[in-house]
C-alpha atoms as a PDB file:
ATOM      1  CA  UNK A   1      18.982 -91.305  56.756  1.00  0.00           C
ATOM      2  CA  UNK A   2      18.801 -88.635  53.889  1.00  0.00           C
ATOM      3  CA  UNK A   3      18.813 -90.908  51.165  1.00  0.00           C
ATOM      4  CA  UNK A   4      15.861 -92.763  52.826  1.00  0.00           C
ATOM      5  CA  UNK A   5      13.748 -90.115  52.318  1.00  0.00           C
ATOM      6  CA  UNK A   6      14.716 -88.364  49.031  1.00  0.00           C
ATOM      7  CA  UNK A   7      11.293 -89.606  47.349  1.00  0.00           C
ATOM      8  CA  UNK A   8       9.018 -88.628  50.875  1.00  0.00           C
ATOM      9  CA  UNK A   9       8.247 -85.013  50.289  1.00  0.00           C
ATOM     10  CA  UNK A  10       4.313 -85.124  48.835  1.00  0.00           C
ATOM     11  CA  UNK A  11       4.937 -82.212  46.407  1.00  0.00           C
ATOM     12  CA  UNK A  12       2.442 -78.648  46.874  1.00  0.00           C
ATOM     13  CA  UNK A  13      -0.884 -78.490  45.316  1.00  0.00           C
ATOM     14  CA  UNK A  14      -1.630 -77.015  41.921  1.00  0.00           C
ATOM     15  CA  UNK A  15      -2.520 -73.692  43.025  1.00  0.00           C
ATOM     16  CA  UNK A  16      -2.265 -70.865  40.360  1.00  0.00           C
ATOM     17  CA  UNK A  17      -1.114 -67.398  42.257  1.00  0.00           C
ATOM     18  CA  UNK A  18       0.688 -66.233  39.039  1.00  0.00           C
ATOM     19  CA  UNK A  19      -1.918 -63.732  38.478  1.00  0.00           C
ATOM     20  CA  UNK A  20      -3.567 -62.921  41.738  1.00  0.00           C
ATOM     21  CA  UNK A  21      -5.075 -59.754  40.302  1.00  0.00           C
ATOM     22  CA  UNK A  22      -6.960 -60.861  37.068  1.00  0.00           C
ATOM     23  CA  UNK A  23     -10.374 -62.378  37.586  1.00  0.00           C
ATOM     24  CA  UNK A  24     -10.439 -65.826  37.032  1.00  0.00           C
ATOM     25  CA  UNK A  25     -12.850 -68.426  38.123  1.00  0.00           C
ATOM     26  CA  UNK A  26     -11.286 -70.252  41.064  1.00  0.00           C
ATOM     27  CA  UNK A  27     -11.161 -73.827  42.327  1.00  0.00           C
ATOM     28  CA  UNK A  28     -10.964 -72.767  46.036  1.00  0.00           C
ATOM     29  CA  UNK A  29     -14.865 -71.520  45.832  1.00  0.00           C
ATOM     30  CA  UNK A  30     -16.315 -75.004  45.266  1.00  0.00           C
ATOM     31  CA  UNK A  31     -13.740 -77.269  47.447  1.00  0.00           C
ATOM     32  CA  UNK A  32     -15.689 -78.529  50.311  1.00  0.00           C
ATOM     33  CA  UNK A  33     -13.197 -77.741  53.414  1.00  0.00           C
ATOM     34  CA  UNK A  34     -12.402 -80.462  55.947  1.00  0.00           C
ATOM     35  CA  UNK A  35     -11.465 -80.579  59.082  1.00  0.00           C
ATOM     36  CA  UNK A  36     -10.819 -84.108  59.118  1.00  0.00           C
ATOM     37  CA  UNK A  37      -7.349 -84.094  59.283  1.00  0.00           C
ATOM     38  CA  UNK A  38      -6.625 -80.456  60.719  1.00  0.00           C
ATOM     39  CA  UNK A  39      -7.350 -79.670  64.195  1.00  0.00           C
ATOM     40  CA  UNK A  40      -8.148 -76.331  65.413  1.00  0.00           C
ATOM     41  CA  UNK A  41      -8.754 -74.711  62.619  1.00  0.00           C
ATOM     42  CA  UNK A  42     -12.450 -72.821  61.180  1.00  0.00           C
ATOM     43  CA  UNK A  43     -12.949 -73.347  57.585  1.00  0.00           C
ATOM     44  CA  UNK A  44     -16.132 -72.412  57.433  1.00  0.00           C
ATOM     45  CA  UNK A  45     -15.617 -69.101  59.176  1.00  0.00           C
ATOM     46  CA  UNK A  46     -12.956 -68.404  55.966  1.00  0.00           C
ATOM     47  CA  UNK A  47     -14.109 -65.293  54.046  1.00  0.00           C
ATOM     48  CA  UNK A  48     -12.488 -64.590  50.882  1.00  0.00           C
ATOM     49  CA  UNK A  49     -10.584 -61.991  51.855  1.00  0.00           C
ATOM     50  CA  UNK A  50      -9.036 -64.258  54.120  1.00  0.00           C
ATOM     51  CA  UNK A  51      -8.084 -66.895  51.997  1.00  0.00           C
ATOM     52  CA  UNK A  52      -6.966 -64.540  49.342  1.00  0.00           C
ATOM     53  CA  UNK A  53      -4.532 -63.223  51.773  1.00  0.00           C
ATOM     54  CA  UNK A  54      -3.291 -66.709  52.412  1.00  0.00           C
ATOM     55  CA  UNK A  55      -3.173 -67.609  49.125  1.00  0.00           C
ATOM     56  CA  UNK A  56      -0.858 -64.719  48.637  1.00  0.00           C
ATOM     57  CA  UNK A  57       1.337 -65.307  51.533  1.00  0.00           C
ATOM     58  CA  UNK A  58       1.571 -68.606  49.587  1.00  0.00           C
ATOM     59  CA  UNK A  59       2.537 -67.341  46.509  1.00  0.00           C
ATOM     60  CA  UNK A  60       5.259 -65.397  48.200  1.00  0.00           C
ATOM     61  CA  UNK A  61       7.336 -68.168  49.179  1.00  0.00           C
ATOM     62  CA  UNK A  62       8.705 -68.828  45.715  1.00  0.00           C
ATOM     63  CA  UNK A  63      10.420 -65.085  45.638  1.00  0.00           C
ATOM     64  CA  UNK A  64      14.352 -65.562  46.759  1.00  0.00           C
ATOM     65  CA  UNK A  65      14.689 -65.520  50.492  1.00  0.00           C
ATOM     66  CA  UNK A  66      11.449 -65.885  51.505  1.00  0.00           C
ATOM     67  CA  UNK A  67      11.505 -69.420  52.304  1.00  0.00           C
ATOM     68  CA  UNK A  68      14.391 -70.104  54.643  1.00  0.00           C
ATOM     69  CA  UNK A  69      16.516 -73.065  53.331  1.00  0.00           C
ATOM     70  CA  UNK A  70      15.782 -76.093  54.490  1.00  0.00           C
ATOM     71  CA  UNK A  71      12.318 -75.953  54.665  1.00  0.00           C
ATOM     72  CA  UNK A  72       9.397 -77.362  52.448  1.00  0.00           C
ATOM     73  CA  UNK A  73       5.601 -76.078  53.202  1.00  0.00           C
ATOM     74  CA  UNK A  74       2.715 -77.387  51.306  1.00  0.00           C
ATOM     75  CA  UNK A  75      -0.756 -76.321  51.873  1.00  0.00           C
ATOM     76  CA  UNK A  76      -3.459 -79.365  53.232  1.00  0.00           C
ATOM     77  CA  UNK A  77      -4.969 -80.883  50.626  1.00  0.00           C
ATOM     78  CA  UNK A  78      -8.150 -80.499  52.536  1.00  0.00           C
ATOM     79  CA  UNK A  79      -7.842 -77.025  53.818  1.00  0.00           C
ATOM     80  CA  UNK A  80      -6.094 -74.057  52.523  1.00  0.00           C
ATOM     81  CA  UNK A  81      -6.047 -72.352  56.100  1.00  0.00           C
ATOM     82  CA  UNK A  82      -3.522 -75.353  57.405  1.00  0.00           C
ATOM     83  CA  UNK A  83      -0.142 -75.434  56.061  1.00  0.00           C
ATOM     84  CA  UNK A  84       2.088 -78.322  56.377  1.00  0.00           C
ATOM     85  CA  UNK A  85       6.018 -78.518  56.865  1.00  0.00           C
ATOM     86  CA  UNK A  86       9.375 -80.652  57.827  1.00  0.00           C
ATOM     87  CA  UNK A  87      12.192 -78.547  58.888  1.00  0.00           C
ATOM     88  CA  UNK A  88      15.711 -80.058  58.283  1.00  0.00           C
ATOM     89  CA  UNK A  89      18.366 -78.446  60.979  1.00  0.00           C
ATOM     90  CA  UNK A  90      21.263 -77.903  59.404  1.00  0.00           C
ATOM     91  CA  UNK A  91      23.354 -75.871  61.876  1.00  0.00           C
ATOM     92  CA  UNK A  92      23.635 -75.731  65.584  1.00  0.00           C
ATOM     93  CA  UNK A  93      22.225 -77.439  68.831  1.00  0.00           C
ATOM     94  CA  UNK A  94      19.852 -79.532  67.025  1.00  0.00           C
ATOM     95  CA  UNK A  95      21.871 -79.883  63.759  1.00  0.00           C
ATOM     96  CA  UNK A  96      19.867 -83.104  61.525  1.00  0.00           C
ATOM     97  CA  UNK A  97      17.025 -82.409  62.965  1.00  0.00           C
ATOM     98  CA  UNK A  98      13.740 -83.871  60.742  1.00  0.00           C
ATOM     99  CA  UNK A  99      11.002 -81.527  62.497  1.00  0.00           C
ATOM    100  CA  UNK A 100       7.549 -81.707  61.221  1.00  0.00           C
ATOM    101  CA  UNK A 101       5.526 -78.403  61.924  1.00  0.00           C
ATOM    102  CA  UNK A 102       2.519 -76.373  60.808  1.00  0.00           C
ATOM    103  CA  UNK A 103       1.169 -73.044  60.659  1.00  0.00           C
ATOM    104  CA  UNK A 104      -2.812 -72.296  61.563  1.00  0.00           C
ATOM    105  CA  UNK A 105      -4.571 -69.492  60.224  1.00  0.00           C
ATOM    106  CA  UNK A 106      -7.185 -67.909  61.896  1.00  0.00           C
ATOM    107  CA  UNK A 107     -10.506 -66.926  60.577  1.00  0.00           C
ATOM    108  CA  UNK A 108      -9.204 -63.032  60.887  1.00  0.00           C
ATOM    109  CA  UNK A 109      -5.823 -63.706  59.171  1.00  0.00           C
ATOM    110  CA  UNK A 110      -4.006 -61.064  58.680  1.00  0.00           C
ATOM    111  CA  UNK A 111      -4.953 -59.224  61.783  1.00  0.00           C
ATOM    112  CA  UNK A 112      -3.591 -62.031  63.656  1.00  0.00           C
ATOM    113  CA  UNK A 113      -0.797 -64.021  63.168  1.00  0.00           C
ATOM    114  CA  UNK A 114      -1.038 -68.023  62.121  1.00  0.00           C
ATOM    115  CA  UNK A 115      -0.251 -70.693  65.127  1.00  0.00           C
ATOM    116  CA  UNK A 116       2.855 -72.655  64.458  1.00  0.00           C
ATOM    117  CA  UNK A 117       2.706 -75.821  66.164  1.00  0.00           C
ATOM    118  CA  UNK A 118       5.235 -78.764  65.894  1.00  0.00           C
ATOM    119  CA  UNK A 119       3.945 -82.271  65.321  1.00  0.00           C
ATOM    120  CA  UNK A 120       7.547 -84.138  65.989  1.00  0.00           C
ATOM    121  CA  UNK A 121       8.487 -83.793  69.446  1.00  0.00           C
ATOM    122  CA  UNK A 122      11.658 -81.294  70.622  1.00  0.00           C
ATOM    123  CA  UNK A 123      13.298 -80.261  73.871  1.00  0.00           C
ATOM    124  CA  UNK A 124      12.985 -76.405  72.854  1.00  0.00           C
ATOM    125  CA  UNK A 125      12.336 -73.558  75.196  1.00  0.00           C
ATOM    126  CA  UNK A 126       9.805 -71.894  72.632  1.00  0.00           C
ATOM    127  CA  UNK A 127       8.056 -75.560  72.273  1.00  0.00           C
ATOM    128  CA  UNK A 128       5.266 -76.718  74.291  1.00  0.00           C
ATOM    129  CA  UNK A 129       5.364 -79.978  75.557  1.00  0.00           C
ATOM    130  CA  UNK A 130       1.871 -80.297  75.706  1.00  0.00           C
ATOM    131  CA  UNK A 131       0.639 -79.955  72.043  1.00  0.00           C
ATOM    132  CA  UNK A 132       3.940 -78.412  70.325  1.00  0.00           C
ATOM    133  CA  UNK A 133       2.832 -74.951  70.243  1.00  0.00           C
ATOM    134  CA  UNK A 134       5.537 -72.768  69.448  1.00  0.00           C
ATOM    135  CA  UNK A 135       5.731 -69.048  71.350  1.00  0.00           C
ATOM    136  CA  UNK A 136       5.916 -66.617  68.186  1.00  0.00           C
ATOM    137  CA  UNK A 137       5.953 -63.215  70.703  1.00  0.00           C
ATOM    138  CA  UNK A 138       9.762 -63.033  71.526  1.00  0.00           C
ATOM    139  CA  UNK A 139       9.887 -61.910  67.421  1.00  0.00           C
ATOM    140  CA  UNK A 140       6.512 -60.407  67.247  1.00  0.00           C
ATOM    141  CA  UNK A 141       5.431 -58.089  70.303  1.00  0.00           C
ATOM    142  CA  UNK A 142       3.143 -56.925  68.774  1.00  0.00           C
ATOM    143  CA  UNK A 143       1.902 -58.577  65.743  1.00  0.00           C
ATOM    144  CA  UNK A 144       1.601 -55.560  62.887  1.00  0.00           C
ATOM    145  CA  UNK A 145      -0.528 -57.207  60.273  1.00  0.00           C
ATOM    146  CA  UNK A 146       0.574 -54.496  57.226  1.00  0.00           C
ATOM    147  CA  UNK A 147       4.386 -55.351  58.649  1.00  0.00           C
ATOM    148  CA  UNK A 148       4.588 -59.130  59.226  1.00  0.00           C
ATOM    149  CA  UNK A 149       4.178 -61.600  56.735  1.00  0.00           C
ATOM    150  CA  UNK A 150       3.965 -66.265  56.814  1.00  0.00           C
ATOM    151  CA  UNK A 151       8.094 -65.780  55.669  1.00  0.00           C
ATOM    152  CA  UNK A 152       8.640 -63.449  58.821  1.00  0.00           C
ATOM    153  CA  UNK A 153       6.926 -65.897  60.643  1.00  0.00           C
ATOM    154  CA  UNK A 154       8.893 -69.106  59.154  1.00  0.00           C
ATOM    155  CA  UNK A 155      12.318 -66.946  59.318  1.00  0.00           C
ATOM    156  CA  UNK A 156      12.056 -66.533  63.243  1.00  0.00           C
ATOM    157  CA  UNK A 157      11.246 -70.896  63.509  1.00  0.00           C
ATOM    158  CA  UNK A 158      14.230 -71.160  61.850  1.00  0.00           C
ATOM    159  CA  UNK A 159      16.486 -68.769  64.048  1.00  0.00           C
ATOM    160  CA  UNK A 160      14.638 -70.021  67.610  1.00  0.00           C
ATOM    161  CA  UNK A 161      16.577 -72.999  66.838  1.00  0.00           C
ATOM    162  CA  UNK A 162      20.212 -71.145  66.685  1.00  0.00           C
ATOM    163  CA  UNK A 163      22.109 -70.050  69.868  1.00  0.00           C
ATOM    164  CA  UNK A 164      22.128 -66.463  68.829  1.00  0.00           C
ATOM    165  CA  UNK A 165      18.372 -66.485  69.633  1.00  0.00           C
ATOM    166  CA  UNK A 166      18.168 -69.283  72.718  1.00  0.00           C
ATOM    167  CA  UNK A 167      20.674 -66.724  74.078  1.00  0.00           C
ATOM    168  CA  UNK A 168      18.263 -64.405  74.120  1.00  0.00           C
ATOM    169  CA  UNK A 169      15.499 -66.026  75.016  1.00  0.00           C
ATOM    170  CA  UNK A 170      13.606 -64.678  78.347  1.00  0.00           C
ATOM    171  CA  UNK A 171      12.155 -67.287  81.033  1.00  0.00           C
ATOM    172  CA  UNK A 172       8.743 -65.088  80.934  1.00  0.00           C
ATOM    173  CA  UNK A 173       8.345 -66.584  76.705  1.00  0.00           C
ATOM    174  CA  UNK A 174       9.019 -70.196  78.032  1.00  0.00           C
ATOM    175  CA  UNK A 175       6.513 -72.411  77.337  1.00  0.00           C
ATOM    176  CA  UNK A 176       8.569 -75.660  78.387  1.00  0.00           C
ATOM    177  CA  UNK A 177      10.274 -74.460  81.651  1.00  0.00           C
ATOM    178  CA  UNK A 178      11.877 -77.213  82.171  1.00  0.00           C
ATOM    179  CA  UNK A 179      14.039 -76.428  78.706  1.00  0.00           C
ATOM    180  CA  UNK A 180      15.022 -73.210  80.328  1.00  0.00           C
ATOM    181  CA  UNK A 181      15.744 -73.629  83.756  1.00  0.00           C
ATOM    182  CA  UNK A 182      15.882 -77.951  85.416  1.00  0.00           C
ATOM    183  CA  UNK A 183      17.452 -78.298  88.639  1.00  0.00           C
ATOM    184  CA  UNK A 184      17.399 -82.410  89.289  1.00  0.00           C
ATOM    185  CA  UNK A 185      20.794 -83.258  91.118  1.00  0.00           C
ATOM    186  CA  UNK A 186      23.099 -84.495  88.019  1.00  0.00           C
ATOM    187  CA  UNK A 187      25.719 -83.501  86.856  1.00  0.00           C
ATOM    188  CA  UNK A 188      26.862 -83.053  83.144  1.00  0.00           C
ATOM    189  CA  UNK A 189      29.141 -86.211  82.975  1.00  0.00           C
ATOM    190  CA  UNK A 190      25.689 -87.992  84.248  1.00  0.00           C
ATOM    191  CA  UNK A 191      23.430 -86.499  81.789  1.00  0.00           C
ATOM    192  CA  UNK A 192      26.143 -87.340  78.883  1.00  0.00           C
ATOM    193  CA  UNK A 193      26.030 -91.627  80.287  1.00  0.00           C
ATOM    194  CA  UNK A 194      22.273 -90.850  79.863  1.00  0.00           C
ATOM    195  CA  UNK A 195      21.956 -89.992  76.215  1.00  0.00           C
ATOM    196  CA  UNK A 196      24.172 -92.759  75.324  1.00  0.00           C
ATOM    197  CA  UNK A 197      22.322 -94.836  77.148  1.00  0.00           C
ATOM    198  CA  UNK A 198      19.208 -93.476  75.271  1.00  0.00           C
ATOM    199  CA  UNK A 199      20.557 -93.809  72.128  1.00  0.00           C
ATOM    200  CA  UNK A 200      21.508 -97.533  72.337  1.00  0.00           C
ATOM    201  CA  UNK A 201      17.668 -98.251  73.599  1.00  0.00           C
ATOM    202  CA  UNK A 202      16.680 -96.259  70.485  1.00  0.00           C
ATOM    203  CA  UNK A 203      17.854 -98.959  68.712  1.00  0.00           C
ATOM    204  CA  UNK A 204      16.267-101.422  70.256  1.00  0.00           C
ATOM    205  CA  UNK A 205      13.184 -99.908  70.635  1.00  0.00           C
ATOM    206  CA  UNK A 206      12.453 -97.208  68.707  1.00  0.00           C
ATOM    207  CA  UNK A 207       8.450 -96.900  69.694  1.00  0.00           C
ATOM    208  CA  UNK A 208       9.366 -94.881  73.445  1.00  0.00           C
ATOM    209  CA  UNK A 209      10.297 -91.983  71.907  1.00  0.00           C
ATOM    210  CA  UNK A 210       7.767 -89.774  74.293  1.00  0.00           C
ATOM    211  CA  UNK A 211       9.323 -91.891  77.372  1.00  0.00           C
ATOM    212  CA  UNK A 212      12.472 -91.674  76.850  1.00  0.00           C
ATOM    213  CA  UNK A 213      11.937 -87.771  75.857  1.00  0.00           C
ATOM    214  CA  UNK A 214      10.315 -87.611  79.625  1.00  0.00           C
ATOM    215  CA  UNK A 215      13.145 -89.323  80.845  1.00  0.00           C
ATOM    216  CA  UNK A 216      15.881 -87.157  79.306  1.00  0.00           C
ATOM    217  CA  UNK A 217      14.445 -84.444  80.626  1.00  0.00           C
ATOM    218  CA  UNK A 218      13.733 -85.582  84.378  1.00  0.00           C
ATOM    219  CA  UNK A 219      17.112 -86.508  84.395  1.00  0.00           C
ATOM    220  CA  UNK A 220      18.524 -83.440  82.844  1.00  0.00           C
ATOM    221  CA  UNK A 221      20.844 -80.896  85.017  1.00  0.00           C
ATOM    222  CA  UNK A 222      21.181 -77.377  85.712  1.00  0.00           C
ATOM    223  CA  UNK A 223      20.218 -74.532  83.344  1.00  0.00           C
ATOM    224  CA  UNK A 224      20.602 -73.145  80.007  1.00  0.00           C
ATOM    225  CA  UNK A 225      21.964 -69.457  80.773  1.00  0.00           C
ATOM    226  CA  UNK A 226      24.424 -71.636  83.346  1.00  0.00           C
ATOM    227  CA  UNK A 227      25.398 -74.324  81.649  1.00  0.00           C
ATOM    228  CA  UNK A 228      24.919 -74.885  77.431  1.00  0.00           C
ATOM    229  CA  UNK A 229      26.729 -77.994  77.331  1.00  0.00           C
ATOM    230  CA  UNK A 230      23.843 -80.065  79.234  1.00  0.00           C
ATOM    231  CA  UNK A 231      21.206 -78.248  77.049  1.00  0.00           C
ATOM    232  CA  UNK A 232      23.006 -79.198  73.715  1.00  0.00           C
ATOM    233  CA  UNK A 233      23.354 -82.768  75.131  1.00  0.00           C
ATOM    234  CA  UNK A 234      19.652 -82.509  75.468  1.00  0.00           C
ATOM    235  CA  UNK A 235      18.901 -81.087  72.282  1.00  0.00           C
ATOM    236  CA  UNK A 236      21.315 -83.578  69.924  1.00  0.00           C
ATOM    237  CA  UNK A 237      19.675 -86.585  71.942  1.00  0.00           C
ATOM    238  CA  UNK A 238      16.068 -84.722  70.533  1.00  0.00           C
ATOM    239  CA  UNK A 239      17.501 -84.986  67.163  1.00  0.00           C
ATOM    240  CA  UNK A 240      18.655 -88.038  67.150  1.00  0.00           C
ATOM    241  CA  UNK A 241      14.774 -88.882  68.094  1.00  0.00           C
ATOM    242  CA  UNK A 242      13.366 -86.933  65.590  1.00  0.00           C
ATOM    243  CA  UNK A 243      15.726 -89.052  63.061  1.00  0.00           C
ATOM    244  CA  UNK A 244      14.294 -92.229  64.430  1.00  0.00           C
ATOM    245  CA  UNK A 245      12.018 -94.898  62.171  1.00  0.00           C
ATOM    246  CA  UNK A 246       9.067 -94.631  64.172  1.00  0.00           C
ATOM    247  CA  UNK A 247       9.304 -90.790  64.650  1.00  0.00           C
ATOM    248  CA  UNK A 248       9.840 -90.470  60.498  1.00  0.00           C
ATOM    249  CA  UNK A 249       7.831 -93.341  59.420  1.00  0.00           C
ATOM    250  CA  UNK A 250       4.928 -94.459  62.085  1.00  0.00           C
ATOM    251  CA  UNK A 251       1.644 -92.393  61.410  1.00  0.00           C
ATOM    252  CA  UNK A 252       0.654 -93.119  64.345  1.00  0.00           C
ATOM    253  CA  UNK A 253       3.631 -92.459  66.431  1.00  0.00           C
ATOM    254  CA  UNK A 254       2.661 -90.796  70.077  1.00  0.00           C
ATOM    255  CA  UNK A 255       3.779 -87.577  68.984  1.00  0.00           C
ATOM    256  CA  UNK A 256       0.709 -87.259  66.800  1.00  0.00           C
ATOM    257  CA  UNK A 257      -1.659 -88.048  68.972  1.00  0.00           C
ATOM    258  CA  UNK A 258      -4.483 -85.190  68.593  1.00  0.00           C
ATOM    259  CA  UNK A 259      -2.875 -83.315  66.268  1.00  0.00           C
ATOM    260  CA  UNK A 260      -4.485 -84.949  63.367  1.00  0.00           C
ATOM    261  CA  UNK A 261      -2.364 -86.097  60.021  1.00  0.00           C
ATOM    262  CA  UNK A 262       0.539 -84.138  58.058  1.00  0.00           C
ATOM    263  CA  UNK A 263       0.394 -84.577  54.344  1.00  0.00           C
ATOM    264  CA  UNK A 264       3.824 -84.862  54.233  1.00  0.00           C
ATOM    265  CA  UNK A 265       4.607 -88.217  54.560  1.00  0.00           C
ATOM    266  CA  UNK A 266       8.531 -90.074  54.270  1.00  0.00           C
ATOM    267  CA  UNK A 267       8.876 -93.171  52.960  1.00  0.00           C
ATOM    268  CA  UNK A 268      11.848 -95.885  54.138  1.00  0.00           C
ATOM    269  CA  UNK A 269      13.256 -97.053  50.400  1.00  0.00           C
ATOM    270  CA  UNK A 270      15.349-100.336  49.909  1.00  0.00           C
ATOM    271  CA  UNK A 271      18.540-100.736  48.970  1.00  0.00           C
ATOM    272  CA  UNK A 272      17.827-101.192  45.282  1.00  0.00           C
ATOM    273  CA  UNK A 273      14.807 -98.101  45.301  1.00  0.00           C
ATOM    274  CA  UNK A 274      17.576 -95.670  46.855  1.00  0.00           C
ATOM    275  CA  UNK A 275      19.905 -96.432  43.967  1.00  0.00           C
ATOM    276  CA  UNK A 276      17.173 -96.010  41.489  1.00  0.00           C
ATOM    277  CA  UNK A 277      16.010 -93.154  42.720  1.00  0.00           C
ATOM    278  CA  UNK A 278      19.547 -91.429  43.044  1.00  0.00           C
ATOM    279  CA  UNK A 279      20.488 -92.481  39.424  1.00  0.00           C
ATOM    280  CA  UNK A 280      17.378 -90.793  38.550  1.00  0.00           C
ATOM    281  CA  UNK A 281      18.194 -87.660  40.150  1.00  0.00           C
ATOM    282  CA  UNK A 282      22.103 -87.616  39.174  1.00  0.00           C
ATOM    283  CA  UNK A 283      23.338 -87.785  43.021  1.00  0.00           C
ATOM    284  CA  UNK A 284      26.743 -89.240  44.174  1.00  0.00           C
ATOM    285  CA  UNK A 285      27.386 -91.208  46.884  1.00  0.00           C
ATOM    286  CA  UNK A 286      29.632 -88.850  49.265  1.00  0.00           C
ATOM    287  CA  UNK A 287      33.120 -90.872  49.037  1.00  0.00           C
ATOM    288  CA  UNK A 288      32.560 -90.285  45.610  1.00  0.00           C
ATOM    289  CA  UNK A 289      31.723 -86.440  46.161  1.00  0.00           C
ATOM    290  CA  UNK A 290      34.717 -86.387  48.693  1.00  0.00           C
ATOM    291  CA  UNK A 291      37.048 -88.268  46.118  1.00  0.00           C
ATOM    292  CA  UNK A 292      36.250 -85.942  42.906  1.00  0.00           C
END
């Protein structure tokens, strides 16, 4: 599924932050801003302080640490105030994950803190099932503008998604319930039959993602704080969704609906592309990385 997608990532924009503090005539002041593609977010309400402080934040992401591994941001290419990402889980409950998300500023950024909402759909406590918006407060009561910065804020995403921090997680910060605490009468063993079950209609039809997500989780049993290993069922039968064709490829896939475009696009290569494309970039297949 990896190699599928090695040429997919639509690289960042040419934006120069090397020297934020010299004057220099700048691009941003005559791009007309759309919201075309971007919902919920004021561009024209953008001062420049604003989008200076953005641009910074931006700029920041190329200094060691501050962009957690695994993760690749770009800004729109209509709006500098919408930032687009795909998160690839390598670790823990939802480990090969492919989770497209993005961060929202608001007019008033820095005093308040951008809105991370996920575009690919994801049994996660923190995650609304409604529009994907993701709970930042469990790591930020309150939010201290002169403390917090975009990598604070793409560092805690990251962790959410570890059982360190689902362990801690509080009901109260919810915003899908039913990820916390479901009480239909089944039993582990019945839940397990289910996501195999799930994953063999996957293959066949790979277009019910959101119904077989609502599925999963009416069927679901017992509780998180009770019972982790009908939670990470759950979760690895979200990943295995969030690997699917139509999830990675269809641009109009249900999950999208009303959440407007994500510039990062993947790309399903043939047979013949993939070995081009890994020739070009000097990668081994794995038996032979196993075998050296």
């Amino acid at each position: 599924m990896a190699g599928r997608m090695l040429s997919s990532l639509v690289p960042s924009p040419s934006l120069d932050f090397t020297t934020p503090t010299k004057s220099r005539p700048s691009r941003q002041n005559t791009r007309v801003l759309s919201t075309s593609s971007t919902s919920n977010a004021e561009p024209s309400s953008n001062n420049a302080l604003t989008r200076t402080a953005v641009s910074l934040e931006y700029a920041s992401l190329r200094h060691t640490g501050h962009c957690p591994l695994g993760m690749y941001i770009t800004p729109s290419p209509d709006n500098l105030m919408v930032w687009d990402a795909v998160f690839f889980v390598h670790q823990g409950y939802y480990t090969d994950s492919i989770l497209k998300f993005r961060l929202i500023f608001p007019s008033n950024y820095p005093e308040q803190p951008p809105t991370v909402q996920f575009l690919t759909d994801v049994f996660h406590p923190l995650i609304s099932q409604q529009d994907g918006t993701f709970n930042l407060a469990p790591r930020f009561r309150p939010w201290r503008p002169k403390e917090h910065h975009v990598f604070d804020v793409l560092h805690w995403v990251k962790a959410a998604f570890k059982k360190h921090a689902l362990d801690d997680v509080k009901e109260a910060d919810c915003f899908n319930k039913e990820a916390y605490r479901y009480d239909p009468p089944f039993s582990f063993p019945a839940t397990a039959v289910l996501t195999q079950l799930l994953q063999i209609v996957s293959t066949i039809d790979p277009l019910c993602t959101s119904l077989r997500m609502t599925m999963t989780l009416t069927d679901a049993s017992r509780r998180y704080h009770d019972t982790t290993s009908s939670f990470a069922a759950l979760a690895t039968q979200s990943s295995m969704l969030s690997q699917s064709a139509s999830a990675l490829f269809d641009k109009d896939h249900p999950s999208m609906a009303g959440k407007g475009s994500h510039s990062m696009q993947f790309k399903e290569l043939k047979p013949d592309q993939l070995d081009a494309l890994r020739k070009k970039l000097g990668l081994q297949d794995w038996e032979d990385v196993a075998e050296s």
